[in-house]
C-alpha atoms as a PDB file:
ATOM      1  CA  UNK A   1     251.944 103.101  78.987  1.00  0.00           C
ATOM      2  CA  UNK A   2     249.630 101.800  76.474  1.00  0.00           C
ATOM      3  CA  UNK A   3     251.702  97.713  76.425  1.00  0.00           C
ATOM      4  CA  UNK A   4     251.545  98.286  80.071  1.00  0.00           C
ATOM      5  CA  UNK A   5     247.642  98.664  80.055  1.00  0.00           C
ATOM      6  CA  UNK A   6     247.215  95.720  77.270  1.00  0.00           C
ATOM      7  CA  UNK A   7     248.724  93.384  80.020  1.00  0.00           C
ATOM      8  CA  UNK A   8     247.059  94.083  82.354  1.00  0.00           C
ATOM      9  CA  UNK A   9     243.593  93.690  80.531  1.00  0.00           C
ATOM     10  CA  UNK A  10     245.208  90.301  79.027  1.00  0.00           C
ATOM     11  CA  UNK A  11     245.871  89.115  82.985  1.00  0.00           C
ATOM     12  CA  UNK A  12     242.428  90.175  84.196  1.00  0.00           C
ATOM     13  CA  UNK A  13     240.539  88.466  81.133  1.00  0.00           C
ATOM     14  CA  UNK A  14     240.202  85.052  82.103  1.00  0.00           C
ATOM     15  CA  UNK A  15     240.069  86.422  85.962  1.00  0.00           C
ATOM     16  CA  UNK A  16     236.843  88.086  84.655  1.00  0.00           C
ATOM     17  CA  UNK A  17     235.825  84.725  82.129  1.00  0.00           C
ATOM     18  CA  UNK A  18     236.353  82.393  85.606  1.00  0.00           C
ATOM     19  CA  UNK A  19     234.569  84.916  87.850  1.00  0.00           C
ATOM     20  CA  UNK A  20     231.494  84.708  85.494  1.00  0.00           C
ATOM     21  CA  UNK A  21     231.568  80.929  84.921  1.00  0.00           C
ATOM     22  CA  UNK A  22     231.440  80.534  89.040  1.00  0.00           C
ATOM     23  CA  UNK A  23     228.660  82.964  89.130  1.00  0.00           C
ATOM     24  CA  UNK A  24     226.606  81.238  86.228  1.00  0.00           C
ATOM     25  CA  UNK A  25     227.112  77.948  88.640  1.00  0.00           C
ATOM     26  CA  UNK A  26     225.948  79.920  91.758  1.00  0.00           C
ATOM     27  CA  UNK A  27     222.768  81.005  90.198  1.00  0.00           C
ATOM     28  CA  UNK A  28     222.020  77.621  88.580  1.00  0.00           C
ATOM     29  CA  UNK A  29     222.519  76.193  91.837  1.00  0.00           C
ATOM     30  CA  UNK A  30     220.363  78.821  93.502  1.00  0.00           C
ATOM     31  CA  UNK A  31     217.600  78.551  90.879  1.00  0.00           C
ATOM     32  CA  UNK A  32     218.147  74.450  91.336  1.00  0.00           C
ATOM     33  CA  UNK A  33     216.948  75.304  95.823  1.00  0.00           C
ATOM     34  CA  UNK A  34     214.128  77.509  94.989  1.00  0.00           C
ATOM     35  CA  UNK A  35     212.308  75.170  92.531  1.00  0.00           C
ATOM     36  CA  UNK A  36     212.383  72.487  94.496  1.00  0.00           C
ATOM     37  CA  UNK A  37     213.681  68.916  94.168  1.00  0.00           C
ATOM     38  CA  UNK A  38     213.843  66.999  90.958  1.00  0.00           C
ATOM     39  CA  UNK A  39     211.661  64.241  89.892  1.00  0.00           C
ATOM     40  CA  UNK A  40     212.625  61.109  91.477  1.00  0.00           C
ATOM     41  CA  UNK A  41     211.004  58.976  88.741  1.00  0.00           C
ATOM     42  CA  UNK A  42     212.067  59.122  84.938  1.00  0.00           C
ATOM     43  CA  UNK A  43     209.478  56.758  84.351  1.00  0.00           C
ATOM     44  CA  UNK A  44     206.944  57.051  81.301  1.00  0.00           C
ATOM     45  CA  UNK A  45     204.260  59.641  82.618  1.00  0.00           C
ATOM     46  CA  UNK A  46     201.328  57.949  82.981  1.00  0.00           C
ATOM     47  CA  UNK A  47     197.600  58.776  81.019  1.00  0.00           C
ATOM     48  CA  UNK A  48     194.555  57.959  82.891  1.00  0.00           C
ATOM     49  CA  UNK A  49     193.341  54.831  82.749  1.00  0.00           C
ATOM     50  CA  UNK A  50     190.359  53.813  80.324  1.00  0.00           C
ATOM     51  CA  UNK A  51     186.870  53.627  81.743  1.00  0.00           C
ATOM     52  CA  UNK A  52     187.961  54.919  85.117  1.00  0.00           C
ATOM     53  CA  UNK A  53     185.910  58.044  86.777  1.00  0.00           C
ATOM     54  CA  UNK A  54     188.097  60.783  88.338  1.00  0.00           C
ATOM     55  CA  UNK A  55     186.597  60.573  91.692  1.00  0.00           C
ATOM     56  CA  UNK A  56     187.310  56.875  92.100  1.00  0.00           C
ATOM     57  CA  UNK A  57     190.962  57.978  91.207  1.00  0.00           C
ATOM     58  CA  UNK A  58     191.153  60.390  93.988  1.00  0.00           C
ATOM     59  CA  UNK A  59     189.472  57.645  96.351  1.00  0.00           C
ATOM     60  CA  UNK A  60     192.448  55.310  96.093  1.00  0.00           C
ATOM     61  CA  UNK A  61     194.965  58.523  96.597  1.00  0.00           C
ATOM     62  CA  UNK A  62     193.141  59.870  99.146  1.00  0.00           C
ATOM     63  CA  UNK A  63     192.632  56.508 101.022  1.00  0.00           C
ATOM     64  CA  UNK A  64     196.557  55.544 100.583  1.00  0.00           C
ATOM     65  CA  UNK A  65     197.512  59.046 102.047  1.00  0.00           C
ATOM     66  CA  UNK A  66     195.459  59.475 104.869  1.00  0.00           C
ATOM     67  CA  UNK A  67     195.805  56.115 105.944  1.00  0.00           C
ATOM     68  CA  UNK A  68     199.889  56.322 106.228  1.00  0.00           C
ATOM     69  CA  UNK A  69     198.898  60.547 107.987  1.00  0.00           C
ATOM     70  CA  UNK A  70     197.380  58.282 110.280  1.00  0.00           C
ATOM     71  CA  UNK A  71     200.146  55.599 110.285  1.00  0.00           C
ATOM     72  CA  UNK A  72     198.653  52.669 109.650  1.00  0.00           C
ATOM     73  CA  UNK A  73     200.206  52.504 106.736  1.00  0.00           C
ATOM     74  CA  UNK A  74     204.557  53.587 106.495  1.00  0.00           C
ATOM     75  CA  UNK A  75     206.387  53.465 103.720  1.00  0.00           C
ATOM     76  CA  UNK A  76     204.597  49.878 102.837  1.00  0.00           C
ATOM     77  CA  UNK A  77     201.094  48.905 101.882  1.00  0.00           C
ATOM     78  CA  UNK A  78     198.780  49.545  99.324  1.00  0.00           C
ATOM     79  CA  UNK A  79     194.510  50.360  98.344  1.00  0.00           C
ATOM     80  CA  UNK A  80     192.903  48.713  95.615  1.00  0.00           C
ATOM     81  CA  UNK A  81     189.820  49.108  93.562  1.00  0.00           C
ATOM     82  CA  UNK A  82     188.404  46.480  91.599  1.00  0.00           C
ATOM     83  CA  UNK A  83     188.059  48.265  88.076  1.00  0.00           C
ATOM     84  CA  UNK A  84     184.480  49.686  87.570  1.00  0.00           C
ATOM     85  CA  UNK A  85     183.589  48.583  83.978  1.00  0.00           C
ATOM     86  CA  UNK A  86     185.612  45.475  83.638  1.00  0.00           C
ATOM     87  CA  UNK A  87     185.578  43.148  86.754  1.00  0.00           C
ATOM     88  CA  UNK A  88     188.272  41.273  85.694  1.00  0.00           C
ATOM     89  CA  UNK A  89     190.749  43.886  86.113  1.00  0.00           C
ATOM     90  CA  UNK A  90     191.686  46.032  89.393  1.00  0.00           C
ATOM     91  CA  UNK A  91     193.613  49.622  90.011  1.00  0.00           C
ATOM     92  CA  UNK A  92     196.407  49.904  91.882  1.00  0.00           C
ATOM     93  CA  UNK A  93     199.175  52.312  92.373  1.00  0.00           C
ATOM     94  CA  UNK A  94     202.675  51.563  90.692  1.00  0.00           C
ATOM     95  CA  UNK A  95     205.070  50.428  93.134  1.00  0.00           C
ATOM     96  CA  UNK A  96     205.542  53.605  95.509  1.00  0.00           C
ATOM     97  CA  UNK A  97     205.206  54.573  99.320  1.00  0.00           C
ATOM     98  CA  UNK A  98     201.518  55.434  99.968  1.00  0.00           C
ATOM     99  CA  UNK A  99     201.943  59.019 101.013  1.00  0.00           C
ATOM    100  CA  UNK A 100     203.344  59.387  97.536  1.00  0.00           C
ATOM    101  CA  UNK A 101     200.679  58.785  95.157  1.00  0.00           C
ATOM    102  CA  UNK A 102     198.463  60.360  93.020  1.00  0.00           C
ATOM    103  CA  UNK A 103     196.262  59.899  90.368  1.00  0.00           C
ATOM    104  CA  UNK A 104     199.218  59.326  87.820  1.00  0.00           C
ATOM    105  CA  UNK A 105     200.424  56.520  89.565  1.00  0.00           C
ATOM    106  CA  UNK A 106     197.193  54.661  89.167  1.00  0.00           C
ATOM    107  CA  UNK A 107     197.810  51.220  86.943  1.00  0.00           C
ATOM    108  CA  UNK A 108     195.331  48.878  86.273  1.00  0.00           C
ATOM    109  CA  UNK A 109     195.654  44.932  86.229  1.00  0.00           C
ATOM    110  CA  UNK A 110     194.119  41.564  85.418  1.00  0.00           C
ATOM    111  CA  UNK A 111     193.247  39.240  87.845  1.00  0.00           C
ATOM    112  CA  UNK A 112     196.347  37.423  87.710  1.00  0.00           C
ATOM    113  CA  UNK A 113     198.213  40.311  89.103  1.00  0.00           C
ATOM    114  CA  UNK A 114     200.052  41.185  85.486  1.00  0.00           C
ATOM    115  CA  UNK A 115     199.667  45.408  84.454  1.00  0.00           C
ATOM    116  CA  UNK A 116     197.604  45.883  81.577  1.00  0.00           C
ATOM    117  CA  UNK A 117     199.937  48.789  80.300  1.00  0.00           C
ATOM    118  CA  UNK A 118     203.214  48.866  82.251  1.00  0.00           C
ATOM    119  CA  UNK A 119     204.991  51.257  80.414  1.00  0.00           C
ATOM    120  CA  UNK A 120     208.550  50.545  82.458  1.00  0.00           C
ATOM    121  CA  UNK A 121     206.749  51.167  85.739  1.00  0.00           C
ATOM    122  CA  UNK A 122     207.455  49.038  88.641  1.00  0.00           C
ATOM    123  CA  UNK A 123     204.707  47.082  90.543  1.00  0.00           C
ATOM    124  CA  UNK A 124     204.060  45.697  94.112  1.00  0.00           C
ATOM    125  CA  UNK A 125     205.460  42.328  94.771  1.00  0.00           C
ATOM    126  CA  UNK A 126     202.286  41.557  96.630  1.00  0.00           C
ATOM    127  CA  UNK A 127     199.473  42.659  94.539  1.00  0.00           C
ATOM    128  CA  UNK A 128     198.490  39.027  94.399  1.00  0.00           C
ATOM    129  CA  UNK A 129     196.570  40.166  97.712  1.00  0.00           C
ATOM    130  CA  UNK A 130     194.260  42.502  95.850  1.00  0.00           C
ATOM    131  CA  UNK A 131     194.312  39.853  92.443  1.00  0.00           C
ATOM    132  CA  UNK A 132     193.276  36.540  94.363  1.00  0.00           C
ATOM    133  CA  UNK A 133     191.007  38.114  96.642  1.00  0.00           C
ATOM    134  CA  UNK A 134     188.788  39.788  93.696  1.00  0.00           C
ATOM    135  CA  UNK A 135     188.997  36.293  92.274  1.00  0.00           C
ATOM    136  CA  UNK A 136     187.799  34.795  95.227  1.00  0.00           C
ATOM    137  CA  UNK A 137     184.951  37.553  96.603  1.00  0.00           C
ATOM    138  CA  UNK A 138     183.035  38.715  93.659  1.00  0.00           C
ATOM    139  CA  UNK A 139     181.153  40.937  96.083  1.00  0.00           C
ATOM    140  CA  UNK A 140     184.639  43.014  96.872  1.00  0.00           C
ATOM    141  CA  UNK A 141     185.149  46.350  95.129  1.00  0.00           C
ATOM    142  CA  UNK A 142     188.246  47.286  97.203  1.00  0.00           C
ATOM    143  CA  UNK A 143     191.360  45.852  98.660  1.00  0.00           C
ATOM    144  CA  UNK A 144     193.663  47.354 101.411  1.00  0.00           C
ATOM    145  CA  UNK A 145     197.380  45.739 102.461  1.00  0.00           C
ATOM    146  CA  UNK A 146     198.713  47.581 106.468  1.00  0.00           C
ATOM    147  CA  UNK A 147     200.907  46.633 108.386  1.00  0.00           C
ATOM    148  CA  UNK A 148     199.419  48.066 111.029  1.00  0.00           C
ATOM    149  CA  UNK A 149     201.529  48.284 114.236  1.00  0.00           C
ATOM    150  CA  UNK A 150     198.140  47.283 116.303  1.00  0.00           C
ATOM    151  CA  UNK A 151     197.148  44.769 114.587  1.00  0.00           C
ATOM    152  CA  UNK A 152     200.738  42.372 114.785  1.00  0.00           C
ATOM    153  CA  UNK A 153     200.635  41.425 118.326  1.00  0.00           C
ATOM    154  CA  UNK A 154     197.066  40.143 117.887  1.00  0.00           C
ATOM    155  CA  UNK A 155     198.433  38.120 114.431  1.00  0.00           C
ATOM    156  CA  UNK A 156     201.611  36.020 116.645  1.00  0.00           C
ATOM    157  CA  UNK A 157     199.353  35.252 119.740  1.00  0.00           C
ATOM    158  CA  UNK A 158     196.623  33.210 120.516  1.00  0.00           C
ATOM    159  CA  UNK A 159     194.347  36.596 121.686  1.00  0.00           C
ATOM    160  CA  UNK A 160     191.700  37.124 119.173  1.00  0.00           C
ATOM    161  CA  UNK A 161     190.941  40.499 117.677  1.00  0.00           C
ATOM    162  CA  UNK A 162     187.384  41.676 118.906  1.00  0.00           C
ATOM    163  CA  UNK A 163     185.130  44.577 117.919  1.00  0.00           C
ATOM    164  CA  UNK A 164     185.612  46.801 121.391  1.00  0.00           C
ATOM    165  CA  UNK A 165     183.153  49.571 120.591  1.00  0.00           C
ATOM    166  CA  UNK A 166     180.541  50.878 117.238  1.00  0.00           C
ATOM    167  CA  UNK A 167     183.130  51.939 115.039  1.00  0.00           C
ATOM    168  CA  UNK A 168     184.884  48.963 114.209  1.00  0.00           C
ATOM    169  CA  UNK A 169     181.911  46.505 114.885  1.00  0.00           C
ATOM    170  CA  UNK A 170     182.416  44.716 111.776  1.00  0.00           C
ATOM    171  CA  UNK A 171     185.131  42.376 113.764  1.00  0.00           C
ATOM    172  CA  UNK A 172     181.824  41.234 115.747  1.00  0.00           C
ATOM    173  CA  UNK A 173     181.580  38.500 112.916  1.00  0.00           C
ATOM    174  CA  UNK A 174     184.998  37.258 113.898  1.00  0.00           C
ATOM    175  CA  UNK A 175     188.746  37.564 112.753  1.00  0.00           C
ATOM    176  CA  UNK A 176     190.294  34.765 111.038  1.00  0.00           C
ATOM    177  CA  UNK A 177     194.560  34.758 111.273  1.00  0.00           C
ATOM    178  CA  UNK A 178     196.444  33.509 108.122  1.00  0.00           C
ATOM    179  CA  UNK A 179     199.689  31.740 108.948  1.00  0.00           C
ATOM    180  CA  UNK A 180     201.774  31.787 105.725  1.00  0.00           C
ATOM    181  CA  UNK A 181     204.285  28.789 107.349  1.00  0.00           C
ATOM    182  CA  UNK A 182     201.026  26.874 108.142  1.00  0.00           C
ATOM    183  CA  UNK A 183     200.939  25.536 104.121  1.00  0.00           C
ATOM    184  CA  UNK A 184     204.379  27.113 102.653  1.00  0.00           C
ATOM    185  CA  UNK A 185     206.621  26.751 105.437  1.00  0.00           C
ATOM    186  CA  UNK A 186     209.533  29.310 106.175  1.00  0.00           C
ATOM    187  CA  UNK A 187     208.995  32.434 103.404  1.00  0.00           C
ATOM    188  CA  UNK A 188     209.850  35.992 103.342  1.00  0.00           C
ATOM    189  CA  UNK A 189     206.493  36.554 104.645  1.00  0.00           C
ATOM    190  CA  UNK A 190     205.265  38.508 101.297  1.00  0.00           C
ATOM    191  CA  UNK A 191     202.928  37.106  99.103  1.00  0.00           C
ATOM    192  CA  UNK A 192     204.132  37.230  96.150  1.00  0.00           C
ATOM    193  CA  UNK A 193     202.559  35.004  94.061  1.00  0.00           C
ATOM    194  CA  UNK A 194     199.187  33.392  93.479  1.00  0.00           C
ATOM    195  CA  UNK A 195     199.127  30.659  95.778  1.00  0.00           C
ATOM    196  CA  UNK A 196     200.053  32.371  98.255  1.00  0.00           C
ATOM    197  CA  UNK A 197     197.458  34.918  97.595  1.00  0.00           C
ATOM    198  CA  UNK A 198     194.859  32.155  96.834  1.00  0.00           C
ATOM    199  CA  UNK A 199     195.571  30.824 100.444  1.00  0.00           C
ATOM    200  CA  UNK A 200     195.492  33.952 101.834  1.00  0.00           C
ATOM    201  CA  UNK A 201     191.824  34.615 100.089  1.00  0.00           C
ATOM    202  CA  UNK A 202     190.784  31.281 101.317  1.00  0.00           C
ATOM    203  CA  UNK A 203     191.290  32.191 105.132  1.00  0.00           C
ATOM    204  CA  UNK A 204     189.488  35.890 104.645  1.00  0.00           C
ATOM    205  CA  UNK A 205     186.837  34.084 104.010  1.00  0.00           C
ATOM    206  CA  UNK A 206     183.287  36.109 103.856  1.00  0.00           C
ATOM    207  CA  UNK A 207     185.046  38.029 106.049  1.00  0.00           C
ATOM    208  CA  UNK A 208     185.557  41.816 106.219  1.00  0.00           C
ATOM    209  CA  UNK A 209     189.136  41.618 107.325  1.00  0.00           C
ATOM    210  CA  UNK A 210     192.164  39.033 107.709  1.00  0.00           C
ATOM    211  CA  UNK A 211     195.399  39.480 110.026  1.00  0.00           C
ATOM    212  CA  UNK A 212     198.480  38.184 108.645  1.00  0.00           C
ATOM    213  CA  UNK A 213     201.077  36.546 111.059  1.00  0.00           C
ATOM    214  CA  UNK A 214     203.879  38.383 111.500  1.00  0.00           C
ATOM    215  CA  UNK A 215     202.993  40.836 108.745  1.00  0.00           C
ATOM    216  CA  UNK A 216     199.516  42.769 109.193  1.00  0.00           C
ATOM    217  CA  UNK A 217     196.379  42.729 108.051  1.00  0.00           C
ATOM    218  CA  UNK A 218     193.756  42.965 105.045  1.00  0.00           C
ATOM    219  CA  UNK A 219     190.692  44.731 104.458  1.00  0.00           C
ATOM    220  CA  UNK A 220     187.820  44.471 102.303  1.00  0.00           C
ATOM    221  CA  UNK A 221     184.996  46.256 100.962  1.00  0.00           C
ATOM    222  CA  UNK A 222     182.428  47.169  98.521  1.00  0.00           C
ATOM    223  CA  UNK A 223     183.769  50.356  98.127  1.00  0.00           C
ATOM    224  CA  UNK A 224     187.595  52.365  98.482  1.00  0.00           C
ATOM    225  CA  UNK A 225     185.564  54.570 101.412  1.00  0.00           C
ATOM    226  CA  UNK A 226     184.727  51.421 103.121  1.00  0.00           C
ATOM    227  CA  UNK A 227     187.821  49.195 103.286  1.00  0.00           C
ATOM    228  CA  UNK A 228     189.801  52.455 104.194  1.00  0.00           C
ATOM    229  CA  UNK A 229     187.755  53.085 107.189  1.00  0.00           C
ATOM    230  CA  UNK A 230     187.563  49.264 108.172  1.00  0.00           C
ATOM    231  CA  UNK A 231     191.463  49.594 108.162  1.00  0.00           C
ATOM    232  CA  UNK A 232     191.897  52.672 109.731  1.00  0.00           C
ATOM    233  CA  UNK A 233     189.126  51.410 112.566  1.00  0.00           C
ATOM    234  CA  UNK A 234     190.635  47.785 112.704  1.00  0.00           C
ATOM    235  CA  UNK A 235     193.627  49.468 113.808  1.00  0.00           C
ATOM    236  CA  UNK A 236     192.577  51.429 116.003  1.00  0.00           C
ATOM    237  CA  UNK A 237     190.361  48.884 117.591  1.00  0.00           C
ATOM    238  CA  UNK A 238     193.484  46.988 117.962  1.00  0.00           C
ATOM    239  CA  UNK A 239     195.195  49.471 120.303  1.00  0.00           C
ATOM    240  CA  UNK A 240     192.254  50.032 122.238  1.00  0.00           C
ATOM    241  CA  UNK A 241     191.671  45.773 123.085  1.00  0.00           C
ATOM    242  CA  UNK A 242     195.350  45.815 124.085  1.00  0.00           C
ATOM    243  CA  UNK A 243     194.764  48.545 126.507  1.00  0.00           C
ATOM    244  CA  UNK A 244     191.888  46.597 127.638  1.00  0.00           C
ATOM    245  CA  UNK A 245     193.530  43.843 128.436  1.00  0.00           C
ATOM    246  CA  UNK A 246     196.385  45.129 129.972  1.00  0.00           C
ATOM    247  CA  UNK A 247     194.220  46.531 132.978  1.00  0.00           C
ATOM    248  CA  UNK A 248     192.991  43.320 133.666  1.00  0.00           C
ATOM    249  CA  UNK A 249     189.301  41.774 134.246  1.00  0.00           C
ATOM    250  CA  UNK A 250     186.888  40.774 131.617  1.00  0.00           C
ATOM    251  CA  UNK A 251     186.674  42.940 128.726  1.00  0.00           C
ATOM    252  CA  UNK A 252     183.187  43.483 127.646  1.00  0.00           C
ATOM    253  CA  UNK A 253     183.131  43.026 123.721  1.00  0.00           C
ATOM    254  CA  UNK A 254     180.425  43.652 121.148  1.00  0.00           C
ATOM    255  CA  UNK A 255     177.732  40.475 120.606  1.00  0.00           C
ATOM    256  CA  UNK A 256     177.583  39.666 117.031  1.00  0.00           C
ATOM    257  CA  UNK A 257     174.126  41.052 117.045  1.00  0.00           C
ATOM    258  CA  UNK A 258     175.082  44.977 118.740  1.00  0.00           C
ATOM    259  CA  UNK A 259     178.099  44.191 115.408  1.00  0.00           C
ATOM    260  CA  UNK A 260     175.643  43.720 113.099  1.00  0.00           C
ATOM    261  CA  UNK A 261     173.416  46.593 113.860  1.00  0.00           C
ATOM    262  CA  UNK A 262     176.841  48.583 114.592  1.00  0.00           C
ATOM    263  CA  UNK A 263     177.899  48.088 110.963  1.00  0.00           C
ATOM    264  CA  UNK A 264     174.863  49.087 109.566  1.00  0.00           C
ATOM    265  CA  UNK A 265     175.611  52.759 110.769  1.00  0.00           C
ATOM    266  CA  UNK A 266     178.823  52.828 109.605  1.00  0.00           C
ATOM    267  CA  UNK A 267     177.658  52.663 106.416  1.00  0.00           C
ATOM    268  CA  UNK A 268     174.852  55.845 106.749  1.00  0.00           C
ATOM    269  CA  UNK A 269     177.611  57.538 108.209  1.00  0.00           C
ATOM    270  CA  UNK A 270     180.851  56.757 106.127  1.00  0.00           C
ATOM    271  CA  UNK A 271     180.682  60.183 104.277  1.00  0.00           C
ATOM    272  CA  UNK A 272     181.264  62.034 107.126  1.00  0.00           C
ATOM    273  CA  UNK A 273     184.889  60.920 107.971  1.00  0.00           C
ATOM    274  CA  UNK A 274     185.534  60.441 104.180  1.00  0.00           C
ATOM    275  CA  UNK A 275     185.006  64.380 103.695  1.00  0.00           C
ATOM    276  CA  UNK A 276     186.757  65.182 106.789  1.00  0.00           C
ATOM    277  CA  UNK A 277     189.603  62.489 105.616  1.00  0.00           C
ATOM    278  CA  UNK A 278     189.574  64.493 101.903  1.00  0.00           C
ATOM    279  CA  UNK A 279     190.030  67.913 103.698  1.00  0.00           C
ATOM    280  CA  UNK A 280     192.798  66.927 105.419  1.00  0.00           C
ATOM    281  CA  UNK A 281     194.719  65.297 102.191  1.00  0.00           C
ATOM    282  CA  UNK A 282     193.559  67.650  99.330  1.00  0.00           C
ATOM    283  CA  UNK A 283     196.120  70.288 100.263  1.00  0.00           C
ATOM    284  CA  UNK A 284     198.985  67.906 100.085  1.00  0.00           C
ATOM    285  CA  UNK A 285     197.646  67.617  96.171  1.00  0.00           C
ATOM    286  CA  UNK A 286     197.732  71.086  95.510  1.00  0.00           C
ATOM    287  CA  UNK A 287     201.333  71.508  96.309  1.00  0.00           C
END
């Protein structure tokens, strides 16, 4: 009886070892769901960057996010600040879809486009935008890169972009289009180096914003608040003139003078939809 029992003990002991092995797995696996997904970077974490407040930080993240909530931005673009205590350099995100970032993504660059501190992290292709156009406009404190979906019809035809109501007025001064084949001749539309983003520069211009053919747009400021709202407004200014158009007549634009006066306002009133903008993307940070 005894041999009898010892076999069948010796049969069910790896039954047993296997059984426990597959339920070690299960709840490794279970515990794996209910954190949540891994990291997708194994990057070098990142320390904040020298000199830099907090709040201008959370500008650029808060800009980059609300602007792709709104669409404008997708899984492409980028928000700039020109770097606070050293004008020579900018910030910038590491290379990464705007919804994405945060403060730890925040890099900081000279104004030839190369990251001060890298650390293995990848960078836009086209941050030449942001690097020639802080060369070029000492008066700029922020950079933003769309591709806005309104704005591309207006950048292949010969329809200019016009400030259609208060909002947006700062296009009453006039929207110049930058045609990358004009001086470079068949590309892969990004700029991605310094000519290109010298030429680009050039054609903004004193202006506030620049369409790109066939690619989007840029917008400028003299602060993150600023060229966030001229690109979330330029956009949606854009939508609004096609509509226009497409019910036929005259369209009754802005002067340059009601643009003038217009933009004045936006200015007094620019914390309003910033604070609205923050409550909307603050408890995406918190998650």
């Amino acid at each position: 009886m005894m041999a009898t029992l010892r076999k069948i003990s010796a049969i069910c002991r790896p039954i047993r070892t296997r059984l426990g092995v597959r339920l070690a797995v299960g709840a490794a696996l279970l515990l794996t769901l209910l954190s949540g997904p891994a990291p997708t970077s194994a990057q070098t974490p990142a320390t904040p960057v020298a000199g830099v407040d907090a709040a201008l930080l959370e500008d650029i993240v808060i800009g980059s996010r609300v602007l792709a909530d709104f669409g404008v931005l997708d899984g492409f673009g980028h928000v700039s600040a020109r770097h606070p205590t050293n004008p020579n350099h900018f910030l910038m995100s590491r290379s990464l879809a705007p919804a994405l970032v945060t403060a730890d993504d925040i890099m900081e660059f000279d104004l030839d486009g190369n990251p001060v501190d890298a650390r293995g992290r990848t960078v836009f292709l086209e941050r030449f935008i942001h690097s020639e156009i802080y060369k070029a406009r000492p008066d700029v404190m922020s950079v933003v890169h769309t591709h806005s979906p309104g704005v591309i019809p207006f950048s292949v035809t010969k329809v200019p972009l016009r400030a259609m109501f208060h909002n947006p007025s700062f296009l009453a001064v006039g929207v110049p289009v930058w045609d990358i084949r004009k001086d470079f001749g068949d590309t892969d539309m990004l700029v991605s180096n310094p000519a290109l983003g010298k030429s680009l520069a050039e054609t903004l211009g004193d202006k506030p914003v620049v369409l790109m053919r066939g690619h989007g747009d840029v917008t400028v400021g003299p602060s993150v608040k600023m060229a966030v709202f001229r690109a979330y407004y330029t956009d949606v200014n854009a939508k609004l003139q096609s509509q226009a158009i497409a019910l036929g007549g005259e369209v009754n634009y802005l002067t340059p003078g009601e643009g003038e006066k217009g933009d004045k306002i936006n200015f007094i009133v620019l914390d309003r939809i910033w604070n609205l903008w923050r409550m909307r993307i603050l408890p995406q940070l918190a998650k």
